[in-house]
C-alpha atoms as a PDB file:
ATOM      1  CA  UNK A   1     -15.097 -23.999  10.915  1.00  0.00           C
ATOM      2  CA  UNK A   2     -13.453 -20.561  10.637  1.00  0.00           C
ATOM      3  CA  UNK A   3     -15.215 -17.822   9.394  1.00  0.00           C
ATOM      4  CA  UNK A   4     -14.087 -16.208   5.824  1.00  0.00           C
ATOM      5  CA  UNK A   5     -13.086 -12.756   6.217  1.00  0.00           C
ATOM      6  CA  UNK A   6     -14.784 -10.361   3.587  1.00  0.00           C
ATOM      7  CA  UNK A   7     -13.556  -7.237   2.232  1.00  0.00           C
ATOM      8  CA  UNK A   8     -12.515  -4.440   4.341  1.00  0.00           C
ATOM      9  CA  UNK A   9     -11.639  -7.051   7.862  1.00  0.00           C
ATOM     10  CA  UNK A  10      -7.791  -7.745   6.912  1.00  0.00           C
ATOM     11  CA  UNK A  11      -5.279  -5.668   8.596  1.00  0.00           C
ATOM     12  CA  UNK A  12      -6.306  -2.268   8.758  1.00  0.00           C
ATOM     13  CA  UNK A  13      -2.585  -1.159   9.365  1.00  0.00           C
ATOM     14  CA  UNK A  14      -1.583  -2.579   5.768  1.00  0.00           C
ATOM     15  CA  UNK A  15      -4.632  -0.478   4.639  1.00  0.00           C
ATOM     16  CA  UNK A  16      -3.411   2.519   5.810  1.00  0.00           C
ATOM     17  CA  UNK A  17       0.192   2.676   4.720  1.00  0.00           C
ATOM     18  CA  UNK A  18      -1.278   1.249   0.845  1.00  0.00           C
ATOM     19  CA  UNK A  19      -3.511   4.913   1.160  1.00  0.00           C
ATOM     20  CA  UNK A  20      -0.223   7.076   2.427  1.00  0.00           C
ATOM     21  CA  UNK A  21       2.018   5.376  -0.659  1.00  0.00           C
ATOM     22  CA  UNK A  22      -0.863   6.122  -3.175  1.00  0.00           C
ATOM     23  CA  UNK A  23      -0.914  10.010  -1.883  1.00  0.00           C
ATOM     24  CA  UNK A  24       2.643  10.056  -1.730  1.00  0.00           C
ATOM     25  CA  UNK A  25       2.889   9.335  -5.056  1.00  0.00           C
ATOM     26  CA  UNK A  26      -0.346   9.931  -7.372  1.00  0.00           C
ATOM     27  CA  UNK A  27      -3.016  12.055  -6.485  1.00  0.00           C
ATOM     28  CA  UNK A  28      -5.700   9.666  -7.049  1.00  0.00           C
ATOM     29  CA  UNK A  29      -6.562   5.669  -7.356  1.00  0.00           C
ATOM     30  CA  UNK A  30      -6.489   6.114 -11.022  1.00  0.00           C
ATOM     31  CA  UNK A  31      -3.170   7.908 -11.054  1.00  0.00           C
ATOM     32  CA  UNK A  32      -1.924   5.510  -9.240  1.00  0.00           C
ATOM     33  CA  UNK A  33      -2.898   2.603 -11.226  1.00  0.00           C
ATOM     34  CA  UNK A  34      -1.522   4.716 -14.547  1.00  0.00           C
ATOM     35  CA  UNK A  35       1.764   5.135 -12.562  1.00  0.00           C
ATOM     36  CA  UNK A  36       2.045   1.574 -12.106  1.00  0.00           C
ATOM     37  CA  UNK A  37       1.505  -0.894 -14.714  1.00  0.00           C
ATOM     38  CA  UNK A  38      -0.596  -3.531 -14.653  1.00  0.00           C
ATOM     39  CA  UNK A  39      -2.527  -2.340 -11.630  1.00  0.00           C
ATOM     40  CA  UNK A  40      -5.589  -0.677 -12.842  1.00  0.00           C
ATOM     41  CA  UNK A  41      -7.898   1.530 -10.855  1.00  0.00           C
ATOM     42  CA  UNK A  42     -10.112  -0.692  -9.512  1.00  0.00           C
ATOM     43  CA  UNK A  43      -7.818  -3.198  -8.251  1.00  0.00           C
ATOM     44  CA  UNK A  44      -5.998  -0.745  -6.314  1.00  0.00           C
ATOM     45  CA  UNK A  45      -9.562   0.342  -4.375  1.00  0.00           C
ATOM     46  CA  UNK A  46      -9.612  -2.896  -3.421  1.00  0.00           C
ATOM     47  CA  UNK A  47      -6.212  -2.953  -1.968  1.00  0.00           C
ATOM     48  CA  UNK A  48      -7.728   0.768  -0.148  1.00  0.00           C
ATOM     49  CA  UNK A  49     -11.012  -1.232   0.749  1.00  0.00           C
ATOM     50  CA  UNK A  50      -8.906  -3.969   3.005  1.00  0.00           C
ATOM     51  CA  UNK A  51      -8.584  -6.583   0.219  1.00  0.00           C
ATOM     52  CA  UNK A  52      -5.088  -8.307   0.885  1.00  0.00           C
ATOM     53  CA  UNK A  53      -2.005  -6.282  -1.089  1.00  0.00           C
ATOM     54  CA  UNK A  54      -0.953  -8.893  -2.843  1.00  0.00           C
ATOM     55  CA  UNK A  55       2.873  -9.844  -3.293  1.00  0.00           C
ATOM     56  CA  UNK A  56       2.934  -9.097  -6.899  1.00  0.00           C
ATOM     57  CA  UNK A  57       1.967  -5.430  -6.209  1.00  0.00           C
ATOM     58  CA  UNK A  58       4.429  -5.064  -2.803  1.00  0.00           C
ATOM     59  CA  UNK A  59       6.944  -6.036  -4.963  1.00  0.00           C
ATOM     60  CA  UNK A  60       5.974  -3.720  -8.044  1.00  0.00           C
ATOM     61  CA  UNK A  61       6.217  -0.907  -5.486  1.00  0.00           C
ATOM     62  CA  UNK A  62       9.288  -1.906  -4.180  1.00  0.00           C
ATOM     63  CA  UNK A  63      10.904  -1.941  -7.155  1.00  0.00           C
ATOM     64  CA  UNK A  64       9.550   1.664  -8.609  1.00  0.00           C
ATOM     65  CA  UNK A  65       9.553   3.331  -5.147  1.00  0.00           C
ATOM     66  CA  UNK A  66      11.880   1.554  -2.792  1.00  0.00           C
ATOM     67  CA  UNK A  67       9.057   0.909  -0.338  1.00  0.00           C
ATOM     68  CA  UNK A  68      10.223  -2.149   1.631  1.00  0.00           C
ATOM     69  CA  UNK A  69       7.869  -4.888   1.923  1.00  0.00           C
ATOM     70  CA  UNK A  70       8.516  -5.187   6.029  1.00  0.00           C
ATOM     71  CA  UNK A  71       7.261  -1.793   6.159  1.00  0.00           C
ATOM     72  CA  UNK A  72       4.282  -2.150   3.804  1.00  0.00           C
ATOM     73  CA  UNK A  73       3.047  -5.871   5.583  1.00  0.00           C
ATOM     74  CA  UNK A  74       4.398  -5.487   8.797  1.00  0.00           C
ATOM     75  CA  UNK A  75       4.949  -1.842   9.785  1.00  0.00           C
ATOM     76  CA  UNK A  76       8.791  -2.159  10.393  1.00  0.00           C
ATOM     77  CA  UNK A  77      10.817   0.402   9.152  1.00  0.00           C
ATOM     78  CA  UNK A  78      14.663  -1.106   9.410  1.00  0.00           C
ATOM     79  CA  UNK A  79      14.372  -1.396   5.394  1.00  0.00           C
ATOM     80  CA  UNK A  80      12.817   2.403   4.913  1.00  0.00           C
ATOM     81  CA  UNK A  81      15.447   5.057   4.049  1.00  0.00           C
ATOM     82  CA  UNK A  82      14.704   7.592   6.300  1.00  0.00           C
ATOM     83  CA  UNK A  83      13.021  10.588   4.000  1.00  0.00           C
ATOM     84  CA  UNK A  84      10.890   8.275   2.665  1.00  0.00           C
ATOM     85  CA  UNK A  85       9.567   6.987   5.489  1.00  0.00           C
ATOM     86  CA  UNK A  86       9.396  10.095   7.082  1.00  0.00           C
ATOM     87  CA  UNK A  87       6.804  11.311   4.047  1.00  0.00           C
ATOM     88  CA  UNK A  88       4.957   8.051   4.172  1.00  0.00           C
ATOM     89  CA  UNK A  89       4.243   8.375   8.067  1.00  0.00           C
ATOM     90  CA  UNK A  90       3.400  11.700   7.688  1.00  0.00           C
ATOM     91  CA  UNK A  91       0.875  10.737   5.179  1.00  0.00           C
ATOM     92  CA  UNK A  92      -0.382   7.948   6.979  1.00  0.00           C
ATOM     93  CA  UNK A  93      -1.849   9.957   9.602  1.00  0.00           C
ATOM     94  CA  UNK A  94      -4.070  11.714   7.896  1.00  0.00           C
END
């Protein structure tokens, strides 16, 4: 029997760019989930925490920022226009 991952164990690479989008665009989790609707603060930690980004949200983001859904679950950046992904890996690092 496989063991259920918790919170915090999926990919920590979809983690990471979910943080650089939220400080590329809102300052905090809450401004992020105002900037956004129907994503309130707390579900967005979770997303920050390692909780899966669900499809609903990827595609909410896409659609308000352009952020393409290879790049957010996979890390490719084919889809990315260049400035934005520029900011985003910037951000990423830190």
């Amino acid at each position: 029997m496989k063991k259920k991952k918790g919170p915090g164990s999926e990919d920590r690479e979809i983690t990471q760019r979910v943080i650089a989008v939220r400080k590329a665009f809102a300052k905090s989790q809450m401004g992020m989930g105002d900037k956004l609707l129907f994503v309130d603060r707390s579900r967005w930690n979770n997303f920050e925490r390692g909780y899966p980004l669900s499809l609903a949200v990827a595609k909410i983001l896409h659609a308000h920022y352009g952020i393409s859904l290879d790049w957010l679950y996979f890390g490719e950046t084919g889809n990315m226009s260049p400035p934005l992904l520029q900011m985003l890996q910037k951000l990423k690092g830190r």
